[in-house]
N, C-alpha and C. Protein backbone atom coordinates (compact mmCIF):
# COMPACT_ATOMS: atom_id res chain seq x y z
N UNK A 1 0.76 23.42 26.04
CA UNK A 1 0.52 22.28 25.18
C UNK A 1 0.82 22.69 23.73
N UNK A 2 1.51 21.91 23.23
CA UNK A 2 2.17 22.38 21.60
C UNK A 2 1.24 21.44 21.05
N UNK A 3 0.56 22.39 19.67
CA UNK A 3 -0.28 21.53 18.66
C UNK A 3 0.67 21.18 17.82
N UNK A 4 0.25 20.37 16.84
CA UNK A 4 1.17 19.87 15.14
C UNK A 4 0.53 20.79 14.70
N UNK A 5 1.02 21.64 14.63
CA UNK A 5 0.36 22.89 13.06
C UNK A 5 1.41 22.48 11.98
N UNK A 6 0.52 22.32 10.59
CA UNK A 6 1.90 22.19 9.62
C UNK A 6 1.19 23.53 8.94
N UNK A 7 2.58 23.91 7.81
CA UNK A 7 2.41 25.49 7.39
C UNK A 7 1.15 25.00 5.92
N UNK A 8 0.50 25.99 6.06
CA UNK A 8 -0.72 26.24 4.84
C UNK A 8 -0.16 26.22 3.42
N UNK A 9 0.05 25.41 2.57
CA UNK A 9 0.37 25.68 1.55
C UNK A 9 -1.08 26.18 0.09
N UNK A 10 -0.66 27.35 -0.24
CA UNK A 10 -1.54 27.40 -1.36
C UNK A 10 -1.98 26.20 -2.50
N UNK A 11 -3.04 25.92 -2.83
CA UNK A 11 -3.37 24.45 -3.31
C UNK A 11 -3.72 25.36 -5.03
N UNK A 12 -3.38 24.61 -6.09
CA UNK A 12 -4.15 25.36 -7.61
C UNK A 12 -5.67 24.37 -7.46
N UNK A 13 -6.22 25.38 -8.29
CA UNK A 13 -8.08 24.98 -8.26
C UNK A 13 -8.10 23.75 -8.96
N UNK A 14 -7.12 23.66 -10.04
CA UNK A 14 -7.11 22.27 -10.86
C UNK A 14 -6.62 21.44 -9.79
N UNK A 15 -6.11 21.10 -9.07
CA UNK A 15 -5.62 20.06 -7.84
C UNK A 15 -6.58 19.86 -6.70
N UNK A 16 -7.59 20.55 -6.55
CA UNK A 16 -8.85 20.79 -5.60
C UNK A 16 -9.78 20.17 -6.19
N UNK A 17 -9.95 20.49 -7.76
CA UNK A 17 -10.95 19.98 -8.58
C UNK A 17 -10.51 18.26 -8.77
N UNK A 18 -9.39 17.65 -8.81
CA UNK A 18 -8.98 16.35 -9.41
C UNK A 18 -9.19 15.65 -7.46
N UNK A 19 -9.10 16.36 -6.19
CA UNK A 19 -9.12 15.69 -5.26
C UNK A 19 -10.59 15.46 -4.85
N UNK A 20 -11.46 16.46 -5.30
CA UNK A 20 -13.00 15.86 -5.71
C UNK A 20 -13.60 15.02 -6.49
N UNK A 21 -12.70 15.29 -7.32
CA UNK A 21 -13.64 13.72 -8.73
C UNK A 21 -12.97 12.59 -8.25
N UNK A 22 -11.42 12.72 -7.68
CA UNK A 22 -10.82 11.28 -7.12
C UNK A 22 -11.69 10.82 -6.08
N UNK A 23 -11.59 11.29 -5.15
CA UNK A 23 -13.00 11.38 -3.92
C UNK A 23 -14.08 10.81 -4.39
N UNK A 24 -14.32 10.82 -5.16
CA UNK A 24 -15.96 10.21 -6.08
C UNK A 24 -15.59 9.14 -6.06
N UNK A 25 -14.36 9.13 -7.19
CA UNK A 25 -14.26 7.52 -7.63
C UNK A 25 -13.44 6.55 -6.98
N UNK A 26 -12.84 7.03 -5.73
CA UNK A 26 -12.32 5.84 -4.78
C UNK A 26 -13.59 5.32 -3.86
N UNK A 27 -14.29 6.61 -3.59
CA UNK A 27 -15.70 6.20 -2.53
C UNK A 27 -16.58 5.55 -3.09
N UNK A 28 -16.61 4.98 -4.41
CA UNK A 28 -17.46 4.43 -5.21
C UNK A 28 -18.64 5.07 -5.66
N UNK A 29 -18.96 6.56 -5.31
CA UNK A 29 -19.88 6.96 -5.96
C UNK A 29 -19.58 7.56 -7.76
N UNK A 30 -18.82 7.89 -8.01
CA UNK A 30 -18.71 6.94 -9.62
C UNK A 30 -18.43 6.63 -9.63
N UNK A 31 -19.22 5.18 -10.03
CA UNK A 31 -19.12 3.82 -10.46
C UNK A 31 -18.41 2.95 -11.83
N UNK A 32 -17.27 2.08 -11.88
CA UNK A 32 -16.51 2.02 -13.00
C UNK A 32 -17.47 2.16 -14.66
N UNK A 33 -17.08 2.64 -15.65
CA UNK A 33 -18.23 2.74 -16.30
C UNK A 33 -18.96 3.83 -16.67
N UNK A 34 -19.21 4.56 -15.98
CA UNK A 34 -20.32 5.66 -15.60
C UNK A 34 -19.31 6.61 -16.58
N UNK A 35 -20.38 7.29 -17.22
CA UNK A 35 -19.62 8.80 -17.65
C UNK A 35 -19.97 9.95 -17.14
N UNK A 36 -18.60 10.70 -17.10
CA UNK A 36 -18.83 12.42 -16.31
C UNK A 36 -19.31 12.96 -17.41
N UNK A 37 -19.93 13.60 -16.42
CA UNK A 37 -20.67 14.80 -17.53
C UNK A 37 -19.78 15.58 -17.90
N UNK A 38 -20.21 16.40 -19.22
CA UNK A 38 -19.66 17.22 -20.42
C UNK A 38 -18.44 18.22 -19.14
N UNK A 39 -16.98 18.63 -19.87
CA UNK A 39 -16.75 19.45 -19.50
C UNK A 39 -16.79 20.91 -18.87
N UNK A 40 -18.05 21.21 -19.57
CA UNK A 40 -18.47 22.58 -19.50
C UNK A 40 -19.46 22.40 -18.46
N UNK A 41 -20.49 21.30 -17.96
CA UNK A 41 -21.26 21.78 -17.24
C UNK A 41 -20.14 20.92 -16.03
N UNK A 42 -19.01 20.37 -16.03
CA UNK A 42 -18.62 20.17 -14.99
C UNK A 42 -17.94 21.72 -14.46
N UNK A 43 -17.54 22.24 -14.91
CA UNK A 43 -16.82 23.75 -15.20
C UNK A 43 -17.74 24.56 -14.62
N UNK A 44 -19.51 24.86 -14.61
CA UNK A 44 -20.20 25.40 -14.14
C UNK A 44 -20.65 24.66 -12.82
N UNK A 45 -20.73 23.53 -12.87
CA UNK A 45 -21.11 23.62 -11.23
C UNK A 45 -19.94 23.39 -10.58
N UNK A 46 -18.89 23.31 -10.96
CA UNK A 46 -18.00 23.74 -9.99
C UNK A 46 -17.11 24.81 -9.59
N UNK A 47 -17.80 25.84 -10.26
CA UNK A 47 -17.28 27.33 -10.54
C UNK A 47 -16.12 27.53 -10.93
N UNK A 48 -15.59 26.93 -11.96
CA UNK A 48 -14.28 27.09 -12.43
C UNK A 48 -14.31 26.78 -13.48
N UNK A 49 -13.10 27.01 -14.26
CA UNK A 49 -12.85 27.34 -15.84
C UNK A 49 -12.82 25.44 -16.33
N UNK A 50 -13.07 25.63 -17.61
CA UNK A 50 -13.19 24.37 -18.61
C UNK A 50 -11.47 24.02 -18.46
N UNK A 51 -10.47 24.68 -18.72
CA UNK A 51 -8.84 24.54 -18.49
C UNK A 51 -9.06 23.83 -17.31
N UNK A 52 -9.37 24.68 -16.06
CA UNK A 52 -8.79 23.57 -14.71
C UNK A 52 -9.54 22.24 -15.17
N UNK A 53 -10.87 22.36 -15.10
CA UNK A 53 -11.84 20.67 -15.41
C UNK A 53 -10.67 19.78 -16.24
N UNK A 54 -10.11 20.57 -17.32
CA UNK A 54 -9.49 19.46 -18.06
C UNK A 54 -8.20 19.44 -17.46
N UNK A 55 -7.26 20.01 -17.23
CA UNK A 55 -5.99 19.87 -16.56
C UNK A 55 -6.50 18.78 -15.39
N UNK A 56 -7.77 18.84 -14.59
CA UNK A 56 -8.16 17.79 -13.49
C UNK A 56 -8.27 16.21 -14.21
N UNK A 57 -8.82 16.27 -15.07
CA UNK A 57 -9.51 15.48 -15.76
C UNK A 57 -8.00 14.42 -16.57
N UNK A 58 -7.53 15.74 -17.20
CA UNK A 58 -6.26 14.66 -17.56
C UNK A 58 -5.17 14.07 -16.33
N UNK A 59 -5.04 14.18 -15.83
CA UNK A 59 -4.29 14.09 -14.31
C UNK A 59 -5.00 12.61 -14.32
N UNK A 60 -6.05 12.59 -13.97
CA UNK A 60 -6.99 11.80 -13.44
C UNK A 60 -7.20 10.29 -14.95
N UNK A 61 -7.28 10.93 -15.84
CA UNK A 61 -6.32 9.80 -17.24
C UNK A 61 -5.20 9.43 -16.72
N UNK A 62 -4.10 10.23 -16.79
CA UNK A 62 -2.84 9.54 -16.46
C UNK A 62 -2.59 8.51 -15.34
N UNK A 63 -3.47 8.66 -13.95
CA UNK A 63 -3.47 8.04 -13.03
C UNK A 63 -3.82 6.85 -13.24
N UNK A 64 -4.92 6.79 -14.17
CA UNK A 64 -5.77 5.41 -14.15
C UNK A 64 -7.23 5.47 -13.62
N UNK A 65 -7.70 6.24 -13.42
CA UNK A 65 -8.95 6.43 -13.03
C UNK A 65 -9.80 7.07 -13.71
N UNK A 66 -9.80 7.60 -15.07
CA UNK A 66 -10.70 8.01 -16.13
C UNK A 66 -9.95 7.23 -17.39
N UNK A 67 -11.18 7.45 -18.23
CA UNK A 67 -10.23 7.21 -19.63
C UNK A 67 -11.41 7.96 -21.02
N UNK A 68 -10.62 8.41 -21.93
CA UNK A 68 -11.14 9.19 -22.43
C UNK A 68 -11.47 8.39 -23.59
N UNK A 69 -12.71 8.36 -24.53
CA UNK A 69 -13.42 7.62 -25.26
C UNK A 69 -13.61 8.67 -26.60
N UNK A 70 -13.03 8.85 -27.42
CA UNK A 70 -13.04 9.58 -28.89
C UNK A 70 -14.65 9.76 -29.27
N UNK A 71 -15.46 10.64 -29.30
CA UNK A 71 -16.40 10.97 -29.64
C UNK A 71 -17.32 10.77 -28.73
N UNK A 72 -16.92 10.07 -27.51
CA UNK A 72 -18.02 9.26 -26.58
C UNK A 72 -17.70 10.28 -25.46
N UNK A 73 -16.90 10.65 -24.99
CA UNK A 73 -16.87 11.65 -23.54
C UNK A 73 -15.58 10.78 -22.64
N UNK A 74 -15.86 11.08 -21.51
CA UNK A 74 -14.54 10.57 -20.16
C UNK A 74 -15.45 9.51 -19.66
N UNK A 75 -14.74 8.81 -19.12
CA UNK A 75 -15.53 7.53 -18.53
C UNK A 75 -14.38 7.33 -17.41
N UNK A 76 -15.56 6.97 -16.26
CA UNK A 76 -14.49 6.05 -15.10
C UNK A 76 -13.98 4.55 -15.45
N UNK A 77 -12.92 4.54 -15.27
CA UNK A 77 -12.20 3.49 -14.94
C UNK A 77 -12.40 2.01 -13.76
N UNK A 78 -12.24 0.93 -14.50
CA UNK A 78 -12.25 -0.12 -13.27
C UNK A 78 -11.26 -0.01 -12.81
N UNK A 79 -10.43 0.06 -11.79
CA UNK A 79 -9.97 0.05 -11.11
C UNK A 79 -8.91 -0.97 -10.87
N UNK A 80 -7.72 -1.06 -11.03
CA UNK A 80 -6.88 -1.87 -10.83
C UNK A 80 -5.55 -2.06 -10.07
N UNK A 81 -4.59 -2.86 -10.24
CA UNK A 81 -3.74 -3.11 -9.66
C UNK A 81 -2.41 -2.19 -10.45
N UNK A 82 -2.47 -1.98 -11.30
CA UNK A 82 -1.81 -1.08 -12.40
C UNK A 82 -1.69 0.18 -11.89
N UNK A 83 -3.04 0.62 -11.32
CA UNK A 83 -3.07 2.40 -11.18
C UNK A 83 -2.04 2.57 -10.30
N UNK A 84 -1.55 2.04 -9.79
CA UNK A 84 0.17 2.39 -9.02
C UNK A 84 0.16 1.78 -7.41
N UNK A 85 0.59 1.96 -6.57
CA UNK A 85 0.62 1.53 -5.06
C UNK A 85 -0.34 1.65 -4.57
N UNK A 86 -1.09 0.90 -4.17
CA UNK A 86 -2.73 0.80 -3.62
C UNK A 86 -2.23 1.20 -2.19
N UNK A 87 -1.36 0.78 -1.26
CA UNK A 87 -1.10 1.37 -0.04
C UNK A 87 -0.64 3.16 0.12
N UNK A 88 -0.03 3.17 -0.78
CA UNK A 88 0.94 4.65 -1.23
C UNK A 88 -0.69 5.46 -1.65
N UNK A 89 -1.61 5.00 -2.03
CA UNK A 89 -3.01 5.82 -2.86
C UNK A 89 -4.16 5.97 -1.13
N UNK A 90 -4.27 5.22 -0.86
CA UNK A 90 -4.90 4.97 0.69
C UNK A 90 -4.33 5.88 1.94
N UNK A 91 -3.05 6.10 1.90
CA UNK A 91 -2.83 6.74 2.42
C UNK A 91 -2.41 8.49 2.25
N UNK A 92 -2.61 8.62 1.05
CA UNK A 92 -2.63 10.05 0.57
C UNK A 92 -3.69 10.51 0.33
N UNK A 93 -4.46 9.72 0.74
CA UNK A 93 -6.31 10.33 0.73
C UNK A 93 -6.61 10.28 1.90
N UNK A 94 -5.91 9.63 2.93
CA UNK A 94 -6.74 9.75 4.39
C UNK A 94 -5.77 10.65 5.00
N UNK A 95 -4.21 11.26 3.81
CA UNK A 95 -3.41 11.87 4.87
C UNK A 95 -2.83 11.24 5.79
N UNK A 96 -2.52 9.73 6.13
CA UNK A 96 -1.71 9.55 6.90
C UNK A 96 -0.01 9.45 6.58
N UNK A 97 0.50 9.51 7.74
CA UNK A 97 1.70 9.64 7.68
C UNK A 97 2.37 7.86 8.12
N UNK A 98 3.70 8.61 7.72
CA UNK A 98 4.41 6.90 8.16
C UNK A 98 4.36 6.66 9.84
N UNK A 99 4.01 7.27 10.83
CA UNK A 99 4.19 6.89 11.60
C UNK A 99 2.39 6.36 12.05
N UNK A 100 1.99 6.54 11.38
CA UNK A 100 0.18 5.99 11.18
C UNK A 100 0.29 4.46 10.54
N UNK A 101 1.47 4.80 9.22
CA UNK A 101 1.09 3.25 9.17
C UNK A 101 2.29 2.17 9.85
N UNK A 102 2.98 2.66 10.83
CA UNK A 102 3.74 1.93 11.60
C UNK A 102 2.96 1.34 12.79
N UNK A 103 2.06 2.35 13.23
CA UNK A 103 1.42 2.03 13.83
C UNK A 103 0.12 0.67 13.70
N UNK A 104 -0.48 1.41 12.49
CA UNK A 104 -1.46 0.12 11.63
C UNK A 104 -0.55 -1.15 11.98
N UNK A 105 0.67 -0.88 11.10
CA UNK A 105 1.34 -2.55 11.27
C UNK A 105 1.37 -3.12 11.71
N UNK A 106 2.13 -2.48 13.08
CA UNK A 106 2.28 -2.78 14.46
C UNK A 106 0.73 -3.96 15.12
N UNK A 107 0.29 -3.16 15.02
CA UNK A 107 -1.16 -3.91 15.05
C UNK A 107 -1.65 -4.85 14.85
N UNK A 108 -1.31 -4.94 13.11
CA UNK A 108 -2.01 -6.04 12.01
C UNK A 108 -0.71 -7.20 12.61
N UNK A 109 0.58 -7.03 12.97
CA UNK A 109 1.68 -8.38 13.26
C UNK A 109 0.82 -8.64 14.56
N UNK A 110 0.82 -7.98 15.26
CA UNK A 110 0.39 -8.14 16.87
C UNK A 110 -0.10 -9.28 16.48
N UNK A 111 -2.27 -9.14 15.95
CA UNK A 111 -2.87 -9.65 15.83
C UNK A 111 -2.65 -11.24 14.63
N UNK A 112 -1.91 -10.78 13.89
CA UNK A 112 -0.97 -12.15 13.07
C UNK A 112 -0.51 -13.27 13.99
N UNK A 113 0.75 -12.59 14.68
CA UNK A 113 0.64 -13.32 16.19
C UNK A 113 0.13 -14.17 17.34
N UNK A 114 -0.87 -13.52 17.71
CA UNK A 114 -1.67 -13.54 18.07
C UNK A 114 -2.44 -15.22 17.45
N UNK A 115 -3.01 -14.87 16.13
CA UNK A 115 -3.75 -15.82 15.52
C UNK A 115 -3.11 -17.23 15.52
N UNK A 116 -1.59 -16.79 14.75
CA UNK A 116 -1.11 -17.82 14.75
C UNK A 116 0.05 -18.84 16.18
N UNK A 117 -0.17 -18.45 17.09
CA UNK A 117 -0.13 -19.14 18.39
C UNK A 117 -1.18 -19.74 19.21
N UNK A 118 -2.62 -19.46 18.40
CA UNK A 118 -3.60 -20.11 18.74
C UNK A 118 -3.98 -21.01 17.60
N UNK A 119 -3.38 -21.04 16.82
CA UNK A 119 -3.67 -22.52 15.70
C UNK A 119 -2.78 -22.90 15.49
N UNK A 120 -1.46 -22.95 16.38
CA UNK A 120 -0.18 -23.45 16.00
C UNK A 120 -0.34 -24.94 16.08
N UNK A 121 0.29 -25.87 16.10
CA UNK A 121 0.25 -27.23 16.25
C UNK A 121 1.29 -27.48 17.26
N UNK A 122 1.51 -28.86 17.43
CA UNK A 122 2.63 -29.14 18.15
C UNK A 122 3.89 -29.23 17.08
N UNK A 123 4.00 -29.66 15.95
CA UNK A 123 5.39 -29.52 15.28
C UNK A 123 5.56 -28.07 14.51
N UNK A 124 4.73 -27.11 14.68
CA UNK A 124 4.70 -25.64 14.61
C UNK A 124 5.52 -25.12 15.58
N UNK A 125 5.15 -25.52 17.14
CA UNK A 125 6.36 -24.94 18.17
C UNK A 125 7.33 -25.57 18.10
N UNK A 126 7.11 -27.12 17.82
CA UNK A 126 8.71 -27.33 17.72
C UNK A 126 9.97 -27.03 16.85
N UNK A 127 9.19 -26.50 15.59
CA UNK A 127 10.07 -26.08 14.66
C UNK A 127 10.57 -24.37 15.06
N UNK A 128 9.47 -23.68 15.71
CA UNK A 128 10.07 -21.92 16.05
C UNK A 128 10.92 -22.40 17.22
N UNK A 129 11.08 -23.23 18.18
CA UNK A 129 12.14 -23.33 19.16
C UNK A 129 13.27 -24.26 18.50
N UNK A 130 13.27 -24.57 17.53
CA UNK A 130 14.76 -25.10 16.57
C UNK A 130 14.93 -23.99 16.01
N UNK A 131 14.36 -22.94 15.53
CA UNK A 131 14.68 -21.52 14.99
C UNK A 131 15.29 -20.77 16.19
N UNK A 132 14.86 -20.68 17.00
CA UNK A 132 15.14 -20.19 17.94
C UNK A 132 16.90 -19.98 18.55
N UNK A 133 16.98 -21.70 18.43
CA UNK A 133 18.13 -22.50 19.02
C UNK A 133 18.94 -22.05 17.55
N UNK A 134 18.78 -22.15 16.83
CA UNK A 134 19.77 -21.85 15.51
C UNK A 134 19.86 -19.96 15.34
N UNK A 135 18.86 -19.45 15.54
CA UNK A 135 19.16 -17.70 15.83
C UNK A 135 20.32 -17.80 16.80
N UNK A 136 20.03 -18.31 17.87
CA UNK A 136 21.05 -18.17 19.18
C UNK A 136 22.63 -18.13 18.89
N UNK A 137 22.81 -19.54 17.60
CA UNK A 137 23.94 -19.91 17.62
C UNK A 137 24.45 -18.88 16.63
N UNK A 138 23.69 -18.82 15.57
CA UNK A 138 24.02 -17.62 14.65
C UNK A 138 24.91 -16.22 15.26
N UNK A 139 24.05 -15.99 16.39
CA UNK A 139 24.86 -14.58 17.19
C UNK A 139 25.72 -15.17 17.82
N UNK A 140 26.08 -16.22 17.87
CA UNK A 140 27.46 -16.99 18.40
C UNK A 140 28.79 -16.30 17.55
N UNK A 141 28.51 -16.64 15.90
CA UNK A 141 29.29 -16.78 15.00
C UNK A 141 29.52 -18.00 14.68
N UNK A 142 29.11 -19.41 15.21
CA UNK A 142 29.23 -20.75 14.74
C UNK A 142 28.15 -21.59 14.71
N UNK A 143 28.11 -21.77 13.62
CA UNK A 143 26.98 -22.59 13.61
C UNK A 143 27.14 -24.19 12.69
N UNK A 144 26.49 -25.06 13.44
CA UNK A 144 26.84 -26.71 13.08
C UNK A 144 25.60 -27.23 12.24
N UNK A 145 26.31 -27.30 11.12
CA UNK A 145 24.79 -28.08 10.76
C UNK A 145 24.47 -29.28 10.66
N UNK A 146 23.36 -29.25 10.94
CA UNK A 146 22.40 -30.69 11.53
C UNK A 146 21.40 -30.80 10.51
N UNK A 147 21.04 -31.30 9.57
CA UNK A 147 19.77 -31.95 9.26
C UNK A 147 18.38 -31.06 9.81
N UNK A 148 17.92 -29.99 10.46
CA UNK A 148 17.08 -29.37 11.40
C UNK A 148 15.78 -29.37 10.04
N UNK A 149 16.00 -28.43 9.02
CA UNK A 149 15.27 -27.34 8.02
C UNK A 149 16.33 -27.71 6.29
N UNK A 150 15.86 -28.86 5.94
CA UNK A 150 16.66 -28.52 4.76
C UNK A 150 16.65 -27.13 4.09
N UNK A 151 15.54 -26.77 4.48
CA UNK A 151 15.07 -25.63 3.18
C UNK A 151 16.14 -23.89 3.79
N UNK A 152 16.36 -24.16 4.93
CA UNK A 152 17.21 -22.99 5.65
C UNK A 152 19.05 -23.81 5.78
N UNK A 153 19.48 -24.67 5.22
CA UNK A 153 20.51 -24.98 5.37
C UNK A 153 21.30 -25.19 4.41
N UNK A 154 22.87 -24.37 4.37
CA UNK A 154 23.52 -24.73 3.32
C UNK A 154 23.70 -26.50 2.81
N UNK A 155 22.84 -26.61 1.66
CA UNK A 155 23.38 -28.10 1.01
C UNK A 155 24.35 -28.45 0.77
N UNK A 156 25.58 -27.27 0.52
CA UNK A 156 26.99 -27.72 -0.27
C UNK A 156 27.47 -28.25 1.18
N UNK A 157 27.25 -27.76 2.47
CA UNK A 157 28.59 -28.32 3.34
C UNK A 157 28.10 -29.71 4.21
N UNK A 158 28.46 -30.65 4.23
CA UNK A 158 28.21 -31.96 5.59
C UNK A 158 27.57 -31.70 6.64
N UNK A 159 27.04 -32.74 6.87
CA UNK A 159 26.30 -32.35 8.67
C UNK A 159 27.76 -32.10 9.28
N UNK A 160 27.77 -31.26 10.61
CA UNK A 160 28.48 -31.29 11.66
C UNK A 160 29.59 -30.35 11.33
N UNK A 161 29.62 -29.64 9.78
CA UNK A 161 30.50 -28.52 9.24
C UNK A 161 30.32 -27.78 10.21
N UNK A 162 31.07 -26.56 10.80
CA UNK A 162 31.20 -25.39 11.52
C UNK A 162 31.12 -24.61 10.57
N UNK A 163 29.99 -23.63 10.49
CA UNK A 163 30.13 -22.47 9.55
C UNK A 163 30.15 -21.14 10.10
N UNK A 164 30.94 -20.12 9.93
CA UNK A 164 31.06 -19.25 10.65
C UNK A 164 30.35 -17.84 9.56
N UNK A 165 29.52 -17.09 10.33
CA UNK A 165 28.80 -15.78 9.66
C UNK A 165 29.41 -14.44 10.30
N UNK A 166 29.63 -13.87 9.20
CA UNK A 166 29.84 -12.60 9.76
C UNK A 166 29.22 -11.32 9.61
């Protein structure tokens, strides 16, 4: 039986230290608002130098998740849509890979699916089996247009034009 071993890469203490305070403040235990304590006693209880705390600390500015207050100390951040890819951030904290969230997807359409064939209506199916009938002809290479979907049909050409796709 073959495991997934991936190779050990050496991690710096400042990148250990910024995946703990991130850890805080995605899990909500600091709360937007809240200030970290002083550099130095973050530096002592976490057995490491005032440099890594701040190399962590600024990282953690740039991201969007602290912000530093002139005479006042570091403060957490609310949290926004700004701090960069909310899917791309979710999944580099739980470590998943793309084939995790193919999978997720996979899932979330299933169940999309799913939902929406049980609240479809009757002019709901009749419009996916005119889609249907117009996919078909598409892989023909000819297709006639009819009046079906204004909103999917070239306006410039007449009903009953032959349009050919390639």
């Amino acid at each position: 039986m073959k495991t997934p071993l991936k190779p050990v890469k050496p991690r710096r203490i400042s990148d250990q230290v910024f995946d703990q305070l991130k850890e805080l403040i995605v899990r909500g235990q600091l709360k937007p608002g809240e200030q970290l304590m002083p550099e130095r006693e973050l530096a002592e209880t976490l057995g490491v130098s005032r440099t890594t705390v701040r190399d962590a600390i600024s990282k953690l500015v740039v991201m969007g998740y602290l912000e530093h207050r002139q005479g006042q100390g570091t403060f957490v951040r609310k949290p926004t849509l700004t701090n960069g890819n909310l899917l791309a951030e979710a999944m580099r904290f739980e470590d998943a890979t793309l084939k995790d969230l193919l999978e997720f997807r996979k899932g979330l359409e299933c169940n999309a699916a799913a939902v929406g064939a049980h609240r479809a209506m009757d002019d709901d199916i009749d419009m996916l089996r005119k889609t249907r009938i117009w996919n078909e002809r598409m892989k023909t290479g000819i297709l006639v247009r009819k009046p079906m979907c204004p909103s999917i049909w070239p306006s410039r050409l007449p009903p009953e034009t032959p349009c050919r796709f390639t």
